[in-house]
PDB file of N, CA and C in Angstrom:
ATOM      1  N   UNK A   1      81.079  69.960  91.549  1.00  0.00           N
ATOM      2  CA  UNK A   1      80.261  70.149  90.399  1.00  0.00           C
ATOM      3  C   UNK A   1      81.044  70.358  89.131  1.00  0.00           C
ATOM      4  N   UNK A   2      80.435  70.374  88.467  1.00  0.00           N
ATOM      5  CA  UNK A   2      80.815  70.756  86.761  1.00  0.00           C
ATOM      6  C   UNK A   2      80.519  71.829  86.413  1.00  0.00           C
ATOM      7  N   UNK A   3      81.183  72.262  85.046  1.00  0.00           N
ATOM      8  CA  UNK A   3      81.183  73.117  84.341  1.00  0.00           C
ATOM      9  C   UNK A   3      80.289  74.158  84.638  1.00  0.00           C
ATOM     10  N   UNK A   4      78.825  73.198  84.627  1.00  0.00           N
ATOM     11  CA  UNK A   4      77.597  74.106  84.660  1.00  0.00           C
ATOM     12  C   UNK A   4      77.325  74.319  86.132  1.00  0.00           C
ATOM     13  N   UNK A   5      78.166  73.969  86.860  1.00  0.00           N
ATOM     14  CA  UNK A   5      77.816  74.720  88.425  1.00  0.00           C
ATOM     15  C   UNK A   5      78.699  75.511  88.769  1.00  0.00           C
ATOM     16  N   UNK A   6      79.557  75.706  87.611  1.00  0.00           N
ATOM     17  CA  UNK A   6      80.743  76.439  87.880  1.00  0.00           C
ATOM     18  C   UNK A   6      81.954  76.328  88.529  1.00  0.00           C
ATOM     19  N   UNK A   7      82.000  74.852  88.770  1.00  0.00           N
ATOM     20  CA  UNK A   7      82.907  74.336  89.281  1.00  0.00           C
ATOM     21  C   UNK A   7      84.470  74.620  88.704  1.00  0.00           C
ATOM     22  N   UNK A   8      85.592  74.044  89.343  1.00  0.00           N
ATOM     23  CA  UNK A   8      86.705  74.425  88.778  1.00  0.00           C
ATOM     24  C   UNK A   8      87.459  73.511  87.967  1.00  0.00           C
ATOM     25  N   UNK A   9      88.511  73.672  87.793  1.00  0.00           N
ATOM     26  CA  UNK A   9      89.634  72.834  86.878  1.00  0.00           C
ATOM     27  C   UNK A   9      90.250  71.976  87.598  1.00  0.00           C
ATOM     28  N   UNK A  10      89.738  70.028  87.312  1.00  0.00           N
ATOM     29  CA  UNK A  10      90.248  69.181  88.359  1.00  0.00           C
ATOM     30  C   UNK A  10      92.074  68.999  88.216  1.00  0.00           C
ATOM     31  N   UNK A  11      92.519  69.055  89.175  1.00  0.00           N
ATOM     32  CA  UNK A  11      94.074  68.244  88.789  1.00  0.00           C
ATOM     33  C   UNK A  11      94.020  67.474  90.211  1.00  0.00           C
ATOM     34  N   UNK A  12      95.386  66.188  89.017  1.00  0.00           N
ATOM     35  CA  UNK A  12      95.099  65.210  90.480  1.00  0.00           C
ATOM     36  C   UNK A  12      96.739  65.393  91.207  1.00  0.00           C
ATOM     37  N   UNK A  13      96.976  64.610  92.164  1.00  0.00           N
ATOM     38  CA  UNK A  13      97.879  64.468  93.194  1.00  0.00           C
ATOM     39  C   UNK A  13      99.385  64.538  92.166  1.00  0.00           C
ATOM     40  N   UNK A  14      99.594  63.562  91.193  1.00  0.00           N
ATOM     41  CA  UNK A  14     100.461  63.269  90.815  1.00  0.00           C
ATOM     42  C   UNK A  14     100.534  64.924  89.954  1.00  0.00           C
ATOM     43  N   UNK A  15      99.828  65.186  88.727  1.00  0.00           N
ATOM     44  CA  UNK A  15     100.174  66.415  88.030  1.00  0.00           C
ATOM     45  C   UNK A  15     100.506  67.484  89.078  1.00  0.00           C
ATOM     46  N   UNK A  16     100.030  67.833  90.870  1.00  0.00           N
ATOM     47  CA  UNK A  16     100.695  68.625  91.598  1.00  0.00           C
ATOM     48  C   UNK A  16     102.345  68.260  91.399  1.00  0.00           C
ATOM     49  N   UNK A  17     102.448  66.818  91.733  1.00  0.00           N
ATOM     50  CA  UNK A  17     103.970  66.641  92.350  1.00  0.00           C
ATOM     51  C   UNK A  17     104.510  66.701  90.925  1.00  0.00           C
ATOM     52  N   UNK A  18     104.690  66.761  89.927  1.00  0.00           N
ATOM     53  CA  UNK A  18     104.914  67.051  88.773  1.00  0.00           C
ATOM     54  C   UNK A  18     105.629  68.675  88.816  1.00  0.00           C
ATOM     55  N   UNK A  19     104.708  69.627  89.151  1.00  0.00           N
ATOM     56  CA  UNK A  19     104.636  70.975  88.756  1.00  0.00           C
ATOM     57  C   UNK A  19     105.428  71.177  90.018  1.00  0.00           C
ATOM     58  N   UNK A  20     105.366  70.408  90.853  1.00  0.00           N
ATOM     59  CA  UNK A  20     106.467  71.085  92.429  1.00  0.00           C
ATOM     60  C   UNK A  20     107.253  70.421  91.934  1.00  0.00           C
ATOM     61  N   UNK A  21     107.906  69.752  90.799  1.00  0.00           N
ATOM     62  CA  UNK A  21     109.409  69.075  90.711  1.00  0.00           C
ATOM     63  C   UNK A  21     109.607  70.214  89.878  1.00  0.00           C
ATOM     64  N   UNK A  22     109.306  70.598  89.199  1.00  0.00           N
ATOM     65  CA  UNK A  22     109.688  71.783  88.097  1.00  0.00           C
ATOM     66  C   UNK A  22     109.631  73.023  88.534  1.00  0.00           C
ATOM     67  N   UNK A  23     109.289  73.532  89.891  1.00  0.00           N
ATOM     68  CA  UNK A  23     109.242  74.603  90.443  1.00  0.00           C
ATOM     69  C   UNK A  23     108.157  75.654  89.855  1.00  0.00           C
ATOM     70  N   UNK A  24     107.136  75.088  89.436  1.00  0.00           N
ATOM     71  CA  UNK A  24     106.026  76.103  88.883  1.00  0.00           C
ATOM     72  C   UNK A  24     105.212  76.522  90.254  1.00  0.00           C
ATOM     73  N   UNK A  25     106.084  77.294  91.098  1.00  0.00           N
ATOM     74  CA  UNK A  25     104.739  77.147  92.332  1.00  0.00           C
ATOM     75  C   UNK A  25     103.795  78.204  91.894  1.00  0.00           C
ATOM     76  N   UNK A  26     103.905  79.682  91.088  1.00  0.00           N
ATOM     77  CA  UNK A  26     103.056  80.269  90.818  1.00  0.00           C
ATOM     78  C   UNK A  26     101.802  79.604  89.976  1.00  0.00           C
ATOM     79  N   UNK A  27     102.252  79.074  88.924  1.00  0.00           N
ATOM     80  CA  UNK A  27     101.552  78.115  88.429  1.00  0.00           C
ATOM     81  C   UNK A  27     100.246  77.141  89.807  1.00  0.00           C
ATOM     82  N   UNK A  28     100.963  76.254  90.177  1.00  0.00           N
ATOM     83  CA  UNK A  28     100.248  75.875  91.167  1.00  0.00           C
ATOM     84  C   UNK A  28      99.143  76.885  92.422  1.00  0.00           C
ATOM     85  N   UNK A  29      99.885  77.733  92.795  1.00  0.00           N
ATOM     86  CA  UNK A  29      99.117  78.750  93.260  1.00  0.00           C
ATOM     87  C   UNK A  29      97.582  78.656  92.668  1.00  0.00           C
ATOM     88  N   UNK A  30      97.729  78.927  91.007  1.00  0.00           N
ATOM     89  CA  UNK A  30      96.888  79.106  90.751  1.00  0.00           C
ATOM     90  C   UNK A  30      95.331  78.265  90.742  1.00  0.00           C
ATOM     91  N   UNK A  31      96.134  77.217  90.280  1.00  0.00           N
ATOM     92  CA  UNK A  31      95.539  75.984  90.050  1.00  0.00           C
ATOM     93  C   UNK A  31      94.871  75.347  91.337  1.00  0.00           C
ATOM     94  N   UNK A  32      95.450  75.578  92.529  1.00  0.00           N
ATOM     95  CA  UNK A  32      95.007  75.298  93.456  1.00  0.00           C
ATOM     96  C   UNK A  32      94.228  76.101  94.475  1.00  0.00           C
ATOM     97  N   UNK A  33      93.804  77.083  93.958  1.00  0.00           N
ATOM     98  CA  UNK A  33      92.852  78.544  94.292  1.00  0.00           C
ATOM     99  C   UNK A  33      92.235  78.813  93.527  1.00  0.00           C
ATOM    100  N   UNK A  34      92.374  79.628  92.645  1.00  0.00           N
ATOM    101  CA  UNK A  34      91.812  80.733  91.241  1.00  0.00           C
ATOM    102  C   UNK A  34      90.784  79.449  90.749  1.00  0.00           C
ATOM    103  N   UNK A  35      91.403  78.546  90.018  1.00  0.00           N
ATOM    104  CA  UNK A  35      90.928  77.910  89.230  1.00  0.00           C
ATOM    105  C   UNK A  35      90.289  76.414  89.777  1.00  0.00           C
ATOM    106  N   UNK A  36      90.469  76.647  91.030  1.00  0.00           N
ATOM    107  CA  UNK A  36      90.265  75.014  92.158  1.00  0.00           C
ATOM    108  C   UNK A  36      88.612  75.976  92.294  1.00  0.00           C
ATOM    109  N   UNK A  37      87.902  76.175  93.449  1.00  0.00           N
ATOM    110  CA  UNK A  37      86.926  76.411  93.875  1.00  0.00           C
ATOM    111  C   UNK A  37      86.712  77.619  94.377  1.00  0.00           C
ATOM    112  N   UNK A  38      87.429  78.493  93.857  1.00  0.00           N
ATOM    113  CA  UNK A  38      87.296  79.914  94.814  1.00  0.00           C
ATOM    114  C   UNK A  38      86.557  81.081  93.376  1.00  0.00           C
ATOM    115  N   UNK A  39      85.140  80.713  93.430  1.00  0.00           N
ATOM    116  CA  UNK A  39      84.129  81.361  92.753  1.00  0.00           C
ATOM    117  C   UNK A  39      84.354  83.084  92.070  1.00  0.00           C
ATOM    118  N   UNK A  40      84.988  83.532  93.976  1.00  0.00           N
ATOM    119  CA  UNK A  40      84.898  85.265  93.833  1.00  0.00           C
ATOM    120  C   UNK A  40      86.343  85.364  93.212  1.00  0.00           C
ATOM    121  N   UNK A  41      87.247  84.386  93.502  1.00  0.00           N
ATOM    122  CA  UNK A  41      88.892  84.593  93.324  1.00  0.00           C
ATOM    123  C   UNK A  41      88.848  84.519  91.436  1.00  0.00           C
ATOM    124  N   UNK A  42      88.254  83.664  91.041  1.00  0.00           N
ATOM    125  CA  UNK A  42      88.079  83.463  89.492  1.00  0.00           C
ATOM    126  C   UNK A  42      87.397  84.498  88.569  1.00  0.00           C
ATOM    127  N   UNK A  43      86.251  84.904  89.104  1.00  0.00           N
ATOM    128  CA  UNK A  43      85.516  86.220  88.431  1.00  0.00           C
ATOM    129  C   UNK A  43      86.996  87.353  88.754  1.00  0.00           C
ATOM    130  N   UNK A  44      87.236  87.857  89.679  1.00  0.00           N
ATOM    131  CA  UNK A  44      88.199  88.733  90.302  1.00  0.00           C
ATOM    132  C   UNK A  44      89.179  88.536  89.101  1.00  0.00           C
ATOM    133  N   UNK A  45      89.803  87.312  88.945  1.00  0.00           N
ATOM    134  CA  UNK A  45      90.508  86.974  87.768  1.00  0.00           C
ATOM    135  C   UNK A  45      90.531  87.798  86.689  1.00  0.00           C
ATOM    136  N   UNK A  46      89.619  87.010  85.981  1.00  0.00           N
ATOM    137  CA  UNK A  46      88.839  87.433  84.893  1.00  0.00           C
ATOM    138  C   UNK A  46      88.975  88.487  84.678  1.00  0.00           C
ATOM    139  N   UNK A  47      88.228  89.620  85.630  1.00  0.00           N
ATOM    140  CA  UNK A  47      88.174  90.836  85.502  1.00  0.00           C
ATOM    141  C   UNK A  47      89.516  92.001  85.218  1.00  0.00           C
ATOM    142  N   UNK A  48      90.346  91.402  85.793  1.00  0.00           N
ATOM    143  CA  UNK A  48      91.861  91.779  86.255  1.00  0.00           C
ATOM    144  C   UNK A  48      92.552  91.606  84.397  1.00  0.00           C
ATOM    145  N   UNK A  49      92.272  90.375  84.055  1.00  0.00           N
ATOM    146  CA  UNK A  49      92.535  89.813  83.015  1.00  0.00           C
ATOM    147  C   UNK A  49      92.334  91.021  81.473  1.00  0.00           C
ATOM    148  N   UNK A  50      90.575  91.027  81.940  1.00  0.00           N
ATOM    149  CA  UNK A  50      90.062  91.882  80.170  1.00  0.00           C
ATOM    150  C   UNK A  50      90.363  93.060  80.410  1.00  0.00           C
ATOM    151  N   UNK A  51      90.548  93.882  81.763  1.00  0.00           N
ATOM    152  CA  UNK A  51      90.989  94.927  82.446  1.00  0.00           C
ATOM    153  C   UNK A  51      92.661  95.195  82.358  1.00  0.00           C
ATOM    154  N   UNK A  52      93.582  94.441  81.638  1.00  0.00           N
ATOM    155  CA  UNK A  52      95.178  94.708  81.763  1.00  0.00           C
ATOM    156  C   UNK A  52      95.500  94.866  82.982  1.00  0.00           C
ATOM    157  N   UNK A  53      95.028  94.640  84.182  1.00  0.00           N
ATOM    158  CA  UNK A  53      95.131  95.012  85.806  1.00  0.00           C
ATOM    159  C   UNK A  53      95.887  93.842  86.560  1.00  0.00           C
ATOM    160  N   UNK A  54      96.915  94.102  87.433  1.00  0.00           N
ATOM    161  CA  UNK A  54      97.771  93.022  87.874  1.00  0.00           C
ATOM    162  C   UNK A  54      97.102  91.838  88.503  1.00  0.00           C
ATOM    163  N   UNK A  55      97.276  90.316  88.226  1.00  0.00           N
ATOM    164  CA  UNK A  55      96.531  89.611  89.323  1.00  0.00           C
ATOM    165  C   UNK A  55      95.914  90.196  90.681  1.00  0.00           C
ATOM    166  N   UNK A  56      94.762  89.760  91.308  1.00  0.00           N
ATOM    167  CA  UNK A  56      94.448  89.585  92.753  1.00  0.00           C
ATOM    168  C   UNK A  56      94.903  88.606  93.389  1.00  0.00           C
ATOM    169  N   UNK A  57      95.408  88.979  94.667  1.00  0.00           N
ATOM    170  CA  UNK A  57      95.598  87.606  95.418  1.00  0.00           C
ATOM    171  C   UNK A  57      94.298  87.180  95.557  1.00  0.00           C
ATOM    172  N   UNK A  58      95.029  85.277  95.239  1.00  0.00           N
ATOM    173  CA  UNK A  58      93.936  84.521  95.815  1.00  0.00           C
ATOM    174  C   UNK A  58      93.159  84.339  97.073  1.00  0.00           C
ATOM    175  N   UNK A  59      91.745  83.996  97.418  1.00  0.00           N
ATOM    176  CA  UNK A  59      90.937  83.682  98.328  1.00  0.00           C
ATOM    177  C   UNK A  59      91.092  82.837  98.998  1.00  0.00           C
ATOM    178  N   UNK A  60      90.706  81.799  99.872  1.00  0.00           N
ATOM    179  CA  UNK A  60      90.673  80.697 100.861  1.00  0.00           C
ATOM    180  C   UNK A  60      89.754  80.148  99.717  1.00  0.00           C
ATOM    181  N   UNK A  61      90.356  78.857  99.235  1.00  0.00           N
ATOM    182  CA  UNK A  61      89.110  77.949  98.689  1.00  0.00           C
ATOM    183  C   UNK A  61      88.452  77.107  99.290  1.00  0.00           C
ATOM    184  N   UNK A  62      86.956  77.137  98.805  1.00  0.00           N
ATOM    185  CA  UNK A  62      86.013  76.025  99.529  1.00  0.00           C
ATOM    186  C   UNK A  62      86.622  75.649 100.547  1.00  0.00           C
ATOM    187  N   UNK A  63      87.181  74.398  99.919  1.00  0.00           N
ATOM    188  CA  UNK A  63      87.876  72.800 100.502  1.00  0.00           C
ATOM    189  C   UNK A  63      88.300  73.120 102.033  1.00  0.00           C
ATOM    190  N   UNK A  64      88.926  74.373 101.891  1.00  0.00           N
ATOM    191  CA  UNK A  64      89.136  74.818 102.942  1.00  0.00           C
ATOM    192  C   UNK A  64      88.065  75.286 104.208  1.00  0.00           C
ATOM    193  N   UNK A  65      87.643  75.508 103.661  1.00  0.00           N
ATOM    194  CA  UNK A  65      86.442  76.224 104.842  1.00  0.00           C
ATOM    195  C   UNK A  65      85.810  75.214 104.870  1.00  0.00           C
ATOM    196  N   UNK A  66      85.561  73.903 104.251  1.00  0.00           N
ATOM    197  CA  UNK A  66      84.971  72.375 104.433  1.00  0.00           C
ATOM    198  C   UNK A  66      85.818  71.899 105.598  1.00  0.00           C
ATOM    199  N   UNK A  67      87.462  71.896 105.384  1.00  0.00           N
ATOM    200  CA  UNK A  67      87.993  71.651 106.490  1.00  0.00           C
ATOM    201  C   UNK A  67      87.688  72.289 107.944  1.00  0.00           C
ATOM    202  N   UNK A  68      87.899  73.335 107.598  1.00  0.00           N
ATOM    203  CA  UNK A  68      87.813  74.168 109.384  1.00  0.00           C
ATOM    204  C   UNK A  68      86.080  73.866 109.862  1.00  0.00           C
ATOM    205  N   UNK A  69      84.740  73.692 108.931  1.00  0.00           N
ATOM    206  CA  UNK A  69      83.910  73.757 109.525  1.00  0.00           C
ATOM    207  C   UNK A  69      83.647  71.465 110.445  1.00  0.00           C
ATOM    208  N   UNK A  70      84.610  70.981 109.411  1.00  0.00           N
ATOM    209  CA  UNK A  70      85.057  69.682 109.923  1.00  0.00           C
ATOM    210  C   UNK A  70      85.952  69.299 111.157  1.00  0.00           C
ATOM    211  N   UNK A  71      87.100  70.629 111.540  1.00  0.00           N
ATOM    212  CA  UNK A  71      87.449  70.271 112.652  1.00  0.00           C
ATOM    213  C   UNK A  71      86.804  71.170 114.423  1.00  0.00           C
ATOM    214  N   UNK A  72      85.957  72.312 113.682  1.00  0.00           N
ATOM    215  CA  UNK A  72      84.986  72.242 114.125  1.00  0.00           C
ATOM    216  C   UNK A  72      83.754  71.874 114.898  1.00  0.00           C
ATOM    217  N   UNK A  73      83.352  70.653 113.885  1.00  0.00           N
ATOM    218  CA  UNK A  73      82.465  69.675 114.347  1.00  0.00           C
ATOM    219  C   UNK A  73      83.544  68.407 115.221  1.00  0.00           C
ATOM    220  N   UNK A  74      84.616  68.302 115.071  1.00  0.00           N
ATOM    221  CA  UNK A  74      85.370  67.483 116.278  1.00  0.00           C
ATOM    222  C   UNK A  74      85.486  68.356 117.423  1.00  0.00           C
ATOM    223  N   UNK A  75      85.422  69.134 117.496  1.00  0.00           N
ATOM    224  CA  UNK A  75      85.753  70.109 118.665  1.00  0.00           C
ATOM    225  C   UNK A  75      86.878  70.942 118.728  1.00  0.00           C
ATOM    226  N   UNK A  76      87.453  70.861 117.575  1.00  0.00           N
ATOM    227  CA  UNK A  76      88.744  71.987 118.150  1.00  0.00           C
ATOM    228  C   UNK A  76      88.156  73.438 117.581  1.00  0.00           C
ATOM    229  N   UNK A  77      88.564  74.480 118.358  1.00  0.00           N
ATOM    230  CA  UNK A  77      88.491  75.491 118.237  1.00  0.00           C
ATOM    231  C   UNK A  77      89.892  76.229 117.211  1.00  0.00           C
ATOM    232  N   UNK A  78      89.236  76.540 115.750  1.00  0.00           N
ATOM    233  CA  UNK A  78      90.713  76.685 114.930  1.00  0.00           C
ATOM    234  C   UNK A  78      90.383  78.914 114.722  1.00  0.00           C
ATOM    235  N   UNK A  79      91.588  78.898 114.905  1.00  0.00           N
ATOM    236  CA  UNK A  79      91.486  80.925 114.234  1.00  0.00           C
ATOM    237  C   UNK A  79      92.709  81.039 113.866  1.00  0.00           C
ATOM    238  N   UNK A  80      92.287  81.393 112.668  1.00  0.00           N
ATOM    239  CA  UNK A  80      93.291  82.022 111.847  1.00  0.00           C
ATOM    240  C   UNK A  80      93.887  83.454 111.861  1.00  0.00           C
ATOM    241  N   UNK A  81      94.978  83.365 111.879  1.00  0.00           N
ATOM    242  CA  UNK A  81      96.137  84.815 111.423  1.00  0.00           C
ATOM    243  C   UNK A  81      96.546  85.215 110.199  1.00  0.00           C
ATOM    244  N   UNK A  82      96.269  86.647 110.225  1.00  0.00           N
ATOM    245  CA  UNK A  82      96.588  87.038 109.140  1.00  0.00           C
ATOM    246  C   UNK A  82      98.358  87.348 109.031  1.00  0.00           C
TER     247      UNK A  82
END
């Protein structure tokens, strides 16, 4: 979705491999969590932000939980470790 669904900030394949040649992985971190699809991780942001309060670690985005409920439906049984 967009803007108005609250969707996130698109980047494509190439601007990743860009930012991993330059070693921005915090950067990327972000971009690929906070600001990708992770709703609670972005408000959390925010808040941290107008608050002077250190980042939160990021959430599991969407995409992700699209994946696991996809291999899922093939049959593998996936669990994660913390």
């Amino acid at each position: 979705g967009g803007k108005a669904q609250f969707g996130g900030q698109r980047f494509g394949e190439m601007e990743v491999w860009a930012l991993e040649a330059y070693g921005a992985s915090s950067i990327l971190r972000e971009i690929l969590t906070v600001k990708s699809d992770d709703v609670l991780g972005r408000a959390k942001t925010y808040e941290s932000i107008v608050k002077g309060e250190a980042m939160p670690e990021p959430g599991l985005p969407e995409s992700f939980n699209v994946l696991l409920h996809e291999l899922k439906g093939l049959g593998l049984d996936v669990k994660l470790e913390e």
